[in-house]
Structure formats: structure tokens, C-alpha cells
N, C-alpha and C. Protein backbone atom coordinates (compact mmCIF):
# COMPACT_ATOMS: atom_id res chain seq x y z
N UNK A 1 5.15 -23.23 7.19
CA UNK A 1 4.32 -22.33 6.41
C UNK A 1 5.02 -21.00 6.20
N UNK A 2 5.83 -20.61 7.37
CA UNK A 2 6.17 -19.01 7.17
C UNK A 2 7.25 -19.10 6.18
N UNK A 3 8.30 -20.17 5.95
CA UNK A 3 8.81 -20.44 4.43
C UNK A 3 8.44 -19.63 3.03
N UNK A 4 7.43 -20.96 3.01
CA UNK A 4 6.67 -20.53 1.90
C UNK A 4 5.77 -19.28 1.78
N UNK A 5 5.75 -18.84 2.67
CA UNK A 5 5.12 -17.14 2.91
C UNK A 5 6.47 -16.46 2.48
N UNK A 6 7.45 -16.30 3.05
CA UNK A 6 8.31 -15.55 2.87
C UNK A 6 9.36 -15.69 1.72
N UNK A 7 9.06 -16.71 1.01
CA UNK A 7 9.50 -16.86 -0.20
C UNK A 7 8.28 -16.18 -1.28
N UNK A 8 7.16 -16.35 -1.19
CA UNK A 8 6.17 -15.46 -1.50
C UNK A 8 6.93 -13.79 -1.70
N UNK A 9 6.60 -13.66 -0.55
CA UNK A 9 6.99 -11.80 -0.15
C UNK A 9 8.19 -11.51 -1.05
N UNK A 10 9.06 -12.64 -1.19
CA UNK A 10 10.57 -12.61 -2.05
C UNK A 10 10.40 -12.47 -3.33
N UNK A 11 9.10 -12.97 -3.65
CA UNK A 11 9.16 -13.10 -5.48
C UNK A 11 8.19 -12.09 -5.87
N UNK A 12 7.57 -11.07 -4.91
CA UNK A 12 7.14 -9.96 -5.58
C UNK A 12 7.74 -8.47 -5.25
N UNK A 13 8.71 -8.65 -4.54
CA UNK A 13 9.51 -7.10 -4.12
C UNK A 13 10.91 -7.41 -5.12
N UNK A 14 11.15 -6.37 -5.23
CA UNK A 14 12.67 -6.01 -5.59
C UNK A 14 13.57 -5.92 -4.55
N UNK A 15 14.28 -6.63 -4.01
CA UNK A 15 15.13 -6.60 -2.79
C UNK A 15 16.11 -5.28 -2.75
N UNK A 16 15.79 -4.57 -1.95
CA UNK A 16 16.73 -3.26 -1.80
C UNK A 16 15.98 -1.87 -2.47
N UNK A 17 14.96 -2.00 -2.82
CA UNK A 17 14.41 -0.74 -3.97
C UNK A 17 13.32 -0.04 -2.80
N UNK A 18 13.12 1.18 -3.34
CA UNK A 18 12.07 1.60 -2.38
C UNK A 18 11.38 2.90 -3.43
N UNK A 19 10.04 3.59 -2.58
CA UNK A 19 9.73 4.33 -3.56
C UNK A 19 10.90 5.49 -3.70
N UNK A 20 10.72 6.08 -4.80
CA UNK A 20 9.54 6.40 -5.95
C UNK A 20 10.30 5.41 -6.88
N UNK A 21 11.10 4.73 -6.78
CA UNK A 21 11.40 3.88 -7.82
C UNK A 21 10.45 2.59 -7.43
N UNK A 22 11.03 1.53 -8.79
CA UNK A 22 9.38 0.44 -8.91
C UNK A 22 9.81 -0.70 -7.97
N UNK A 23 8.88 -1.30 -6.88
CA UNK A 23 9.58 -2.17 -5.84
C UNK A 23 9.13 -3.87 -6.21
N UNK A 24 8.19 -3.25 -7.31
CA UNK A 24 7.40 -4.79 -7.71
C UNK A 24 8.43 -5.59 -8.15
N UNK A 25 8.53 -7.08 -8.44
CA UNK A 25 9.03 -8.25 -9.85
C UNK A 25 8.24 -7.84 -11.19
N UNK A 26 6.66 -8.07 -10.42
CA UNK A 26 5.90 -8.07 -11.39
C UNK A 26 5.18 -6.76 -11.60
N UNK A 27 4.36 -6.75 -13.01
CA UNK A 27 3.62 -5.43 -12.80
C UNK A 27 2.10 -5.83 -12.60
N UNK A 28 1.61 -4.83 -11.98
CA UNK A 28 0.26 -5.34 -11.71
C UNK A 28 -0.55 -4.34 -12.58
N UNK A 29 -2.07 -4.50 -12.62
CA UNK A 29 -2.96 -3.35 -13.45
C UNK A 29 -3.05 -2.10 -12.90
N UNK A 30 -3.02 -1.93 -11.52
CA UNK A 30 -3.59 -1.03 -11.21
C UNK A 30 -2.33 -0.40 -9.91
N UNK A 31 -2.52 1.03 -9.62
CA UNK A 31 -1.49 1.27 -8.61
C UNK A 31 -2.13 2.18 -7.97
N UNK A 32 -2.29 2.57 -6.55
CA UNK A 32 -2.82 3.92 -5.84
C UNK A 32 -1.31 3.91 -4.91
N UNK A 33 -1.52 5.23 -4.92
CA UNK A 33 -0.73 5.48 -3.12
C UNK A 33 -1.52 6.08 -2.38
N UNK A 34 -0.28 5.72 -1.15
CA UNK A 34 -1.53 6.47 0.10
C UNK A 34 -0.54 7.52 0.92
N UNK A 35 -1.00 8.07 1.71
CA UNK A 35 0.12 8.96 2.86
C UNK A 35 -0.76 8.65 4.06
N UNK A 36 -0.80 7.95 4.38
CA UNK A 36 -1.66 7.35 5.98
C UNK A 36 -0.23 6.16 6.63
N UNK A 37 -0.39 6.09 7.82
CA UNK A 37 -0.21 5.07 8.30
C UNK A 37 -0.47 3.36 7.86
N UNK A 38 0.08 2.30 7.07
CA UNK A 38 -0.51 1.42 6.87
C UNK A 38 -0.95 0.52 7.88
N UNK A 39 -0.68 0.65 9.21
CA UNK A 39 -0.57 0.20 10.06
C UNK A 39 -2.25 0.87 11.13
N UNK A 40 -2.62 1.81 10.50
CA UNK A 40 -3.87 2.37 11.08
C UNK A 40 -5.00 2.04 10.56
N UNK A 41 -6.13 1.59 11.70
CA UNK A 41 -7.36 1.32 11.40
C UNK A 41 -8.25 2.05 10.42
N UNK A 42 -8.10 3.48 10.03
CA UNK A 42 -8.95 4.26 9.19
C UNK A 42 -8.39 3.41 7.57
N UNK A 43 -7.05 3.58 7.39
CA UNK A 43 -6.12 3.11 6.16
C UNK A 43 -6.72 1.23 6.12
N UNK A 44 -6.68 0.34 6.79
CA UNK A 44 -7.08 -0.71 6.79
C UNK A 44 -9.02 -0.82 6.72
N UNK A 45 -9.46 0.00 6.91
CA UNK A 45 -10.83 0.31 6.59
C UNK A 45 -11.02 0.57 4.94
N UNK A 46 -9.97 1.62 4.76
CA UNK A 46 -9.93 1.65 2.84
C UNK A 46 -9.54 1.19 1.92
N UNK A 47 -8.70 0.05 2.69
CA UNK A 47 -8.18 -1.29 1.71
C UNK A 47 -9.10 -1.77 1.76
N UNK A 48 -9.99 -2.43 2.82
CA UNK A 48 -10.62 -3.56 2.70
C UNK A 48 -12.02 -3.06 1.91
N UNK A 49 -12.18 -2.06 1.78
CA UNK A 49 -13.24 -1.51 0.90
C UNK A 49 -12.70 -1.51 -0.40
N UNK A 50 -11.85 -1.16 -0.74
CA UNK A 50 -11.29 -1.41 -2.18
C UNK A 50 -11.01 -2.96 -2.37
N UNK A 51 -10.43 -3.35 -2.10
CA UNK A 51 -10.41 -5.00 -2.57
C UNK A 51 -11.76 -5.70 -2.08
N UNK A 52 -12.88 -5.23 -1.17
CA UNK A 52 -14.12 -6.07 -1.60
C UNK A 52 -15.12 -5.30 -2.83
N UNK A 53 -15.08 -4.16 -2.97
CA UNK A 53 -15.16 -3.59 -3.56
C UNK A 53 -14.82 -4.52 -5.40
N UNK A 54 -13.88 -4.46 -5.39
CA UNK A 54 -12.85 -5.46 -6.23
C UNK A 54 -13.10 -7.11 -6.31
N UNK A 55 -13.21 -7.54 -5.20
CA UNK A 55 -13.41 -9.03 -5.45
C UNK A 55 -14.40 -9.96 -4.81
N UNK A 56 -15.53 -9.02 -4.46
CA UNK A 56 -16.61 -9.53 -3.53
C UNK A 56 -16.36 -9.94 -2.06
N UNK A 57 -15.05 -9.99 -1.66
CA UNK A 57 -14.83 -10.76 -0.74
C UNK A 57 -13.01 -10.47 -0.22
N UNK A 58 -12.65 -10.45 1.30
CA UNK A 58 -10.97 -11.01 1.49
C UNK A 58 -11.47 -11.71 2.66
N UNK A 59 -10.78 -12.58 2.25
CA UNK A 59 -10.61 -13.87 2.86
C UNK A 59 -9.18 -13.57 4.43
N UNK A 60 -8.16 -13.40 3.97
CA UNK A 60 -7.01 -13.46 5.03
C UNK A 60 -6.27 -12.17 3.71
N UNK A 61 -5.13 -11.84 5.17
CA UNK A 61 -4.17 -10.32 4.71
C UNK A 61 -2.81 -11.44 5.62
N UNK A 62 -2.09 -11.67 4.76
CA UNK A 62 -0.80 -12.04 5.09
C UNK A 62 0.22 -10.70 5.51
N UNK A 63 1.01 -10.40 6.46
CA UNK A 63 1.56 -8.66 6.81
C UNK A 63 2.99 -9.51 7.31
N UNK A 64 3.56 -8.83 6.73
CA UNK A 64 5.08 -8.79 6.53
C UNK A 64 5.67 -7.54 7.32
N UNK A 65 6.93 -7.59 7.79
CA UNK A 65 7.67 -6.05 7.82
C UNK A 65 8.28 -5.69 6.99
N UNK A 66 8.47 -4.40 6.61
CA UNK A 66 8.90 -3.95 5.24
C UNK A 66 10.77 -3.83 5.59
N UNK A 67 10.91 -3.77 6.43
CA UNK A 67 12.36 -3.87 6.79
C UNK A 67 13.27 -4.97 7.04
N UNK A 68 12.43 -5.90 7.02
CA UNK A 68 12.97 -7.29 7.41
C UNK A 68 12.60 -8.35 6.07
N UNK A 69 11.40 -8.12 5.36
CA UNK A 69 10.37 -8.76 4.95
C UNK A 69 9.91 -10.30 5.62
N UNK A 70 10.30 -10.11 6.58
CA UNK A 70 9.79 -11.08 7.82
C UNK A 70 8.35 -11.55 7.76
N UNK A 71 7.59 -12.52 7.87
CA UNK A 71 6.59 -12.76 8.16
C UNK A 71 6.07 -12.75 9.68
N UNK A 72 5.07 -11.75 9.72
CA UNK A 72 4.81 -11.13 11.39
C UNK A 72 3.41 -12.48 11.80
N UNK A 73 2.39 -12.24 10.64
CA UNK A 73 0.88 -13.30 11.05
C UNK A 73 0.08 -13.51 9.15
N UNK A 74 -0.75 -14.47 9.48
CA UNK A 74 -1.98 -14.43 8.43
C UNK A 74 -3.34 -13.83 9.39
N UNK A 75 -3.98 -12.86 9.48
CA UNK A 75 -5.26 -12.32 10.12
C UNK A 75 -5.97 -12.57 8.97
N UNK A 76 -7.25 -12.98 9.30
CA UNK A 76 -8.72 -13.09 9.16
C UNK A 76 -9.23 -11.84 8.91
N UNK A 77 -10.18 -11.35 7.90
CA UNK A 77 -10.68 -10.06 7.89
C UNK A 77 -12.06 -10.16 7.74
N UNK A 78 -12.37 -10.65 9.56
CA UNK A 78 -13.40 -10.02 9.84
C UNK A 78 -13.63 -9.06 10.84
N UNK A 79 -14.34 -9.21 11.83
CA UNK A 79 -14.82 -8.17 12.50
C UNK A 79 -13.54 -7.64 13.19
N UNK A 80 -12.68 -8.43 14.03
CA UNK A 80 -11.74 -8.40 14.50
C UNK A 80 -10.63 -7.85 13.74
N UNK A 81 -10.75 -7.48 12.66
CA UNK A 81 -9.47 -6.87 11.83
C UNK A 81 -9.07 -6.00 12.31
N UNK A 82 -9.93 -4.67 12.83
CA UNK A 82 -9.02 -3.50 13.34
C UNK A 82 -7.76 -3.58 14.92
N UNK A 83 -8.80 -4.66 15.38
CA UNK A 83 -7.54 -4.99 16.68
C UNK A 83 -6.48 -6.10 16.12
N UNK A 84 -6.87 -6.98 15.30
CA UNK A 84 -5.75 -7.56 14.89
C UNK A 84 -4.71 -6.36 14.04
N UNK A 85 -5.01 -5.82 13.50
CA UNK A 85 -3.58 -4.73 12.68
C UNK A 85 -2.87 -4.34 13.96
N UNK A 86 -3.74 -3.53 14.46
CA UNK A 86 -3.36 -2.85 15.81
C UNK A 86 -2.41 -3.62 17.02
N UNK A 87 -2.78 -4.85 17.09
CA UNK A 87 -1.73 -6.04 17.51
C UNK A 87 -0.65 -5.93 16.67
N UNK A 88 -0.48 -6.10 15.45
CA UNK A 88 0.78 -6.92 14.62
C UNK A 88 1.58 -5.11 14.82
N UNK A 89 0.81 -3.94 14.51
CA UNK A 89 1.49 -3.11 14.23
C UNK A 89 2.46 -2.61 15.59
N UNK A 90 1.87 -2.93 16.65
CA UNK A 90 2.87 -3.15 18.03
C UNK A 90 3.31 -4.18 18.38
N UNK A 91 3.46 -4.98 17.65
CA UNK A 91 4.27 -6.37 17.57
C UNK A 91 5.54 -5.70 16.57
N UNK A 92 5.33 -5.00 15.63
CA UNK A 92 6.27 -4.86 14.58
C UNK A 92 6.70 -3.60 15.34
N UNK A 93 6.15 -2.68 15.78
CA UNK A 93 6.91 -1.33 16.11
C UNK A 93 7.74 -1.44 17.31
N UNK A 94 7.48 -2.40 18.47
CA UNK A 94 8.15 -3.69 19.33
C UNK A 94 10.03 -4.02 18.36
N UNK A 95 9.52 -4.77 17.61
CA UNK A 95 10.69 -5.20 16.94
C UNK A 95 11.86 -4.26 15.94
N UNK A 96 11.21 -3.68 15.17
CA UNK A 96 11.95 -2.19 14.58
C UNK A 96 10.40 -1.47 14.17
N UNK A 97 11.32 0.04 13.71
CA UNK A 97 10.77 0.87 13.04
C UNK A 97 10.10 0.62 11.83
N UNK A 98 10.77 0.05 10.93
CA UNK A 98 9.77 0.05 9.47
C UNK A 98 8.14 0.06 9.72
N UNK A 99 7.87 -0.09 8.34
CA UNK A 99 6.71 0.04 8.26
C UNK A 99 5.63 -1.40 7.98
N UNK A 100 5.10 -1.89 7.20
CA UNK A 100 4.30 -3.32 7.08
C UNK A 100 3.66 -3.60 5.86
N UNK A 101 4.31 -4.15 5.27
CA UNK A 101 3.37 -4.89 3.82
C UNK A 101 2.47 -5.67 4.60
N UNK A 102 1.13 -5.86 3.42
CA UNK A 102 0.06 -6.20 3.67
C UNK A 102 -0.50 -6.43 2.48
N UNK A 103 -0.45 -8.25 2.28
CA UNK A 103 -0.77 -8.44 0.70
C UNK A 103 -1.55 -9.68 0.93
N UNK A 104 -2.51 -10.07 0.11
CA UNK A 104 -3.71 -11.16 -0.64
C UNK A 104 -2.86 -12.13 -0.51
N UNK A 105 -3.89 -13.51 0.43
CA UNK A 105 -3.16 -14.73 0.14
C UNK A 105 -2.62 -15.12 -1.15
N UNK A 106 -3.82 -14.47 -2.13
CA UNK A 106 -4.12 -14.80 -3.14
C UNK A 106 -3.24 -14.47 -4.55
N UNK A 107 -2.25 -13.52 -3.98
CA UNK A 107 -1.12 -12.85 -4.74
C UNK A 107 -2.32 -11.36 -5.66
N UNK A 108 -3.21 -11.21 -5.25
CA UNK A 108 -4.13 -10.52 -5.93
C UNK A 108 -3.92 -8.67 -5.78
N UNK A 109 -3.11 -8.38 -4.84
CA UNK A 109 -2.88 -7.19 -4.39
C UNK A 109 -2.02 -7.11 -3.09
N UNK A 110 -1.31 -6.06 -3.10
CA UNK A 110 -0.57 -5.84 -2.14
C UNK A 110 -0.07 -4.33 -2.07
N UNK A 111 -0.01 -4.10 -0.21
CA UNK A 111 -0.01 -2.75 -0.25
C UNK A 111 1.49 -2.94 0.81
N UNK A 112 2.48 -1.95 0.29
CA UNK A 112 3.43 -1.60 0.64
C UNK A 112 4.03 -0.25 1.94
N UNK A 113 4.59 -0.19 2.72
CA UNK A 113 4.96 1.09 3.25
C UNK A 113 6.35 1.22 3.61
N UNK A 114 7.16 1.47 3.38
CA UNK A 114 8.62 1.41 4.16
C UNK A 114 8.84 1.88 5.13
N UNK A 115 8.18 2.67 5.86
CA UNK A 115 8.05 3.61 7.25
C UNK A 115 6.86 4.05 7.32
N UNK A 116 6.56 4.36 8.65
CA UNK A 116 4.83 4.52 8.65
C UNK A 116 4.80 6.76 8.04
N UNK A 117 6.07 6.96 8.33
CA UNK A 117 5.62 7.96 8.00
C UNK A 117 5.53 8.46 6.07
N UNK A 118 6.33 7.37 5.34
CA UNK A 118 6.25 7.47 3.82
C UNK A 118 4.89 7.54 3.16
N UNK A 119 5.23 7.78 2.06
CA UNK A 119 4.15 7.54 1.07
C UNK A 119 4.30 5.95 0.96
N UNK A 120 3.08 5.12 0.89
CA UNK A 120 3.04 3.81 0.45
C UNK A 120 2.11 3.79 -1.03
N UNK A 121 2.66 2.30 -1.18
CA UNK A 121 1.62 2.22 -2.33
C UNK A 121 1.04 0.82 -2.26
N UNK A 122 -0.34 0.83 -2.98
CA UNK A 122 -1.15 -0.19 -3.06
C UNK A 122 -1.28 -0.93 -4.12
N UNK A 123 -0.81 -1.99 -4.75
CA UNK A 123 -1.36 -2.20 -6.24
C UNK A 123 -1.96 -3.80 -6.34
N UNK A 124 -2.72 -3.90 -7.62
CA UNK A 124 -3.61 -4.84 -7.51
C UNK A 124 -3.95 -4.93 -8.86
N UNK A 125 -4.56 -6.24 -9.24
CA UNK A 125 -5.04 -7.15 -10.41
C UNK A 125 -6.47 -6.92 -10.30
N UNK A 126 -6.84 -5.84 -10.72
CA UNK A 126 -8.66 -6.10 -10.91
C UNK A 126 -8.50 -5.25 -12.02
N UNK A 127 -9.61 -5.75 -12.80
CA UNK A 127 -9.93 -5.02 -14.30
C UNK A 127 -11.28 -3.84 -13.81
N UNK A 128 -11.74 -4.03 -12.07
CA UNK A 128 -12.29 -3.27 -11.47
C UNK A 128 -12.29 -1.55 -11.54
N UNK A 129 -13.12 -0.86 -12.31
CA UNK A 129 -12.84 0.64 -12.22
C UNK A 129 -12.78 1.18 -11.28
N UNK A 130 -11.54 1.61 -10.56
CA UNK A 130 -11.66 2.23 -9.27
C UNK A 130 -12.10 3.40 -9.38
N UNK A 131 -12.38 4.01 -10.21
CA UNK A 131 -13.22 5.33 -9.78
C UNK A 131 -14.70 5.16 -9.08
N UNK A 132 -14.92 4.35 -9.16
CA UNK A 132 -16.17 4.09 -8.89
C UNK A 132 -16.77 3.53 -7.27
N UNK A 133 -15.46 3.32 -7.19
CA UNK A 133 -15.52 2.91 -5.53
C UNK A 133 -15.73 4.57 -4.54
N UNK A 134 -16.18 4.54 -3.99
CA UNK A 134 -17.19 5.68 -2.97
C UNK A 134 -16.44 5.61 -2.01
N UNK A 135 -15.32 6.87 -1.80
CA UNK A 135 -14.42 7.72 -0.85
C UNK A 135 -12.94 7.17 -1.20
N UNK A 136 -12.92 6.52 -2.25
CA UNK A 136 -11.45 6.07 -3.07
C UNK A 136 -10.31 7.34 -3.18
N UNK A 137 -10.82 8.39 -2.83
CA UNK A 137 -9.75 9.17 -3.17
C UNK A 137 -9.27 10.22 -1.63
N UNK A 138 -10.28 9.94 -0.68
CA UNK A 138 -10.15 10.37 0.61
C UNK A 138 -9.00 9.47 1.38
N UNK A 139 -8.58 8.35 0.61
CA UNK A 139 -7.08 7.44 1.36
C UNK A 139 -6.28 7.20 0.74
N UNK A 140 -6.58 7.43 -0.90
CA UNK A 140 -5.75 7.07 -2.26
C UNK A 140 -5.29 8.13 -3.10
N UNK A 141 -4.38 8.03 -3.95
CA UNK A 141 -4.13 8.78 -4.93
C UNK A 141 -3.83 8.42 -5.81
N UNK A 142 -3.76 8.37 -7.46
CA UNK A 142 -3.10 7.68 -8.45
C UNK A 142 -2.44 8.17 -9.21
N UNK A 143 -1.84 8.29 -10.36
CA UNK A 143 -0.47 9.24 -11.23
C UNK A 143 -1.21 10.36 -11.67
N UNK A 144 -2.87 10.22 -12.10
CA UNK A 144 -3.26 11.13 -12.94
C UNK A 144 -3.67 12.50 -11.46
N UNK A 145 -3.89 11.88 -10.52
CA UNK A 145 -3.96 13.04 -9.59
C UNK A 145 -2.61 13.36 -9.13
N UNK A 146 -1.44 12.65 -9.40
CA UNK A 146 -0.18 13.47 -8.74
C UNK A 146 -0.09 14.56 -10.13
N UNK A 147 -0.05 13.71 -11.79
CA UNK A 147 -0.03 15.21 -12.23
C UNK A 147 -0.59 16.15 -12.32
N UNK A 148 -1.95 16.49 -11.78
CA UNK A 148 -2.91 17.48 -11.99
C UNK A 148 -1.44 18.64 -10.65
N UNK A 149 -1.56 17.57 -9.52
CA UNK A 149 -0.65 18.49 -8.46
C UNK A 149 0.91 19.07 -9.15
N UNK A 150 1.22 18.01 -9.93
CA UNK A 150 2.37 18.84 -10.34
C UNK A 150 2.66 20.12 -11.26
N UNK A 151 1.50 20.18 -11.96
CA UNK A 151 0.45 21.38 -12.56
C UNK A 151 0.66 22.62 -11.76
N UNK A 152 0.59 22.21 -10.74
CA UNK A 152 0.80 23.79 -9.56
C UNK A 152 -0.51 24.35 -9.94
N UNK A 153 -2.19 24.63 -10.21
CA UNK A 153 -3.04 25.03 -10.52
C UNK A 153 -3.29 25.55 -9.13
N UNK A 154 -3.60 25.00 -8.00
CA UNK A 154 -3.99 25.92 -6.91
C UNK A 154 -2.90 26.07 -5.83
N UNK A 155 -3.43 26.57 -4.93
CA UNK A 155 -2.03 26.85 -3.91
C UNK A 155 -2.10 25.31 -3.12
N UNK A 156 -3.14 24.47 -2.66
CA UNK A 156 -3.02 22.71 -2.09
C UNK A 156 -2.02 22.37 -2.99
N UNK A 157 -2.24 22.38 -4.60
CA UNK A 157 -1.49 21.36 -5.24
C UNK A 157 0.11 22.10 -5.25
N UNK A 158 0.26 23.03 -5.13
CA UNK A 158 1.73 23.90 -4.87
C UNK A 158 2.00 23.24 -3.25
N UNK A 159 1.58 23.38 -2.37
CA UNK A 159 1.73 22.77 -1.16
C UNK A 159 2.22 21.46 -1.02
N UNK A 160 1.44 20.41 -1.57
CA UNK A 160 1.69 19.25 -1.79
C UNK A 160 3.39 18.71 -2.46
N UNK A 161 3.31 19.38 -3.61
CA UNK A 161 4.48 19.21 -4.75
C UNK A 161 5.55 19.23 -3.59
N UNK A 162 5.36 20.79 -3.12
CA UNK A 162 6.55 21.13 -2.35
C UNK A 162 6.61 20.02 -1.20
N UNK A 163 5.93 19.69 -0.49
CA UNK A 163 6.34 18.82 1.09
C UNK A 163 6.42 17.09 0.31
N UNK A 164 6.01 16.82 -1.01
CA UNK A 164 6.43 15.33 -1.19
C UNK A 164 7.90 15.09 -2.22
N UNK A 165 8.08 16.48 -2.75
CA UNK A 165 8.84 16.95 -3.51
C UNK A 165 8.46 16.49 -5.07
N UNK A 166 8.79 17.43 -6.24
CA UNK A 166 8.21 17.71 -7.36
C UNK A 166 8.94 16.10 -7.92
N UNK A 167 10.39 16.14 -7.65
CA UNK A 167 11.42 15.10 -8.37
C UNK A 167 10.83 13.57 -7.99
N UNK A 168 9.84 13.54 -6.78
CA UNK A 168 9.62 12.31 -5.88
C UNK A 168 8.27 11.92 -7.34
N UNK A 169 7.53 12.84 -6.92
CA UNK A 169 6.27 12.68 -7.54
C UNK A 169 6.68 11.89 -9.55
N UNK A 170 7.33 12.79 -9.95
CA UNK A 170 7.42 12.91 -10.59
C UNK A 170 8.27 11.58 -11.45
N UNK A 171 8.62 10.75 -10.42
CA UNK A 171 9.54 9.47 -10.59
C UNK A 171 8.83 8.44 -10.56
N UNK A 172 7.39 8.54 -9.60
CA UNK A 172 6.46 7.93 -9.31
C UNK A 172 5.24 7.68 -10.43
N UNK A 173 4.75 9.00 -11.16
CA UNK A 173 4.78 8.75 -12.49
C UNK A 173 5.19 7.81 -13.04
N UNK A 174 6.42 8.11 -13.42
CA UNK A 174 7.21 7.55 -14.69
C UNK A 174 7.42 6.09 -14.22
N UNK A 175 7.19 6.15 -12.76
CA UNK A 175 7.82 3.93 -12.29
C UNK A 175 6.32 2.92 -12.69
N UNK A 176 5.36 4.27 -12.19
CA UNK A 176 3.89 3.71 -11.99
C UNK A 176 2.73 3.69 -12.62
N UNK A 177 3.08 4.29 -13.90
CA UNK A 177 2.16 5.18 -14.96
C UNK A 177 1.69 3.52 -16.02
């Protein structure tokens, strides 16, 4: 099975690419990033609200390492989800540093991190309006809020620009727009 999993993981990354350039094969509808840990229970609380949110339902989260693209487990997302991440993510931080993809059996979405301390990104196939999902922007961000920040309008969004850098953001746009 982990084969065919990891031939999976193979046909939707770009082997060698990372952000702010585009890491997909394919393009999907929709893109958020995050700056959390993907590997933390609060961040795995706001996926799984966005993709049920999105598709009534997840079934299993297939999690890869982003440094290896190794296949680590398939977890179940139920109750037990927060100790299962919490397992794989000291199973993986055990083995190296990187960080942990975490994508839909279903090829329906997948969320990326290359290090736990990067910006990751999330993207996904729903014709679903994510604005509409309730605290979507307390774990997410999308192009039209990086450019309001690159705007420089208050001193947060001057703050921001500066510590993710203007050139980063700004590539992220143009890969993800």
C-alpha cells in the first residue's frame, strides 16, 4: 500500500520546489496559507473544520514527510485525531527535521509545510466559499489578504511584510493567485 501512497504524494508535488514558488503538478481551486505548526493540534483543528466544512465529512488524512516525501501513516479523523498527529509528528521529528504533508485519501486537498517553522500552504477542490467558514482567517490567509499587507496601510501589515519578507509574499501572489 505505502507504494501506491507514495507514488500518490509523487504525482502531486514538484520534486525539489518549495514555497513561495508553486510546489503543486496540478492546480487546484482554492489556496490558503498558514504560519502555525502543521504538525499542531490547534492547526489540525482548522483543517478539519475547513474540509468538513467543505465536504460534509473526512474520512482518513494520509501524512507524509515533507523532506523525504516518505509515507509516515493513514489516521482516522475521529476523536483520536489530535493524539494521532501528535504521535506521527514525534515519529517524524524522531526521524528528521522537516515538516509533514497532510493530504485527502481522496486527492481532494492537501496541506503542505517544509519545516514546522515556514509558512505552509493548504489547497483544495471545493467550489465551497471559504469565506464563510467561521474563524477561517484566525489559521489561514489567502493572496487577497497578503496584498492588503503588502499595502503597508497599518503598522501589523508593515510588521508582517517585513518578518515574511515583501519579495516572499509577493511571489506567493503571483505562484498562487
Amino acid at each position: 500500500m505505502s507504494d501506491d501512497i507514495n507514488s500518490t504524494i509523487d504525482n502531486l508535488l514538484i520534486n525539489g520546489a518549495s514555497l513561495p514558488d508553486n510546489i503543486f503538478v496540478s492546480n487546484f481551486e482554492k489556496y490558503l496559507f498558514f504560519d502555525a505548526d502543521i504538525g499542531s493540534s490547534d492547526f489540525i483543528d482548522s483543517l478539519r473544520q475547513v474540509v468538513v466544512a467543505c465536504f460534509d465529512e473526512v474520512d482518513s488524512m494520509d501524512v507524509f514527510s515533507s523532506s523525504t516525501l516518505g509515507f509516515i501513516d493513514r489516521i482516522k479523523c475521529d476523536d483520536e485525531l489530535k493524539d494521532e498527529i501528535f504521535r506521527i509528528n514525534r515519529i517524524n521529528i524522531n526521524n528528521d527535521d522537516g515538516g509533514l504533508i497532510v493530504k485527502d485519501a481522496n486527492g481532494r486537498w492537501i496541506a503542505y509545510q517544509r519545516y514546522p517553522a515556514d509558512i505552509g500552504v493548504f489547497a483544495i477542490n471545493s467550489s465551497k466559499n471559504l469565506s464563510d467558514i467561521s474563524g477561517l482567517s484566525d489559521s489561514f490567509f489567502d493572496c487577497s489578504k497578503i496584498s492588503n499587507w503588502l499595502q503597508g496601510k497599518s503598522s501589523h501589515d508593515v510588521d508582517i511584510v517585513k518578518n515574511f519578507g515583501a519579495n516572499f509574499l509577493s511571489m506567493l501572489i503571483k505562484n498562487y493567485q
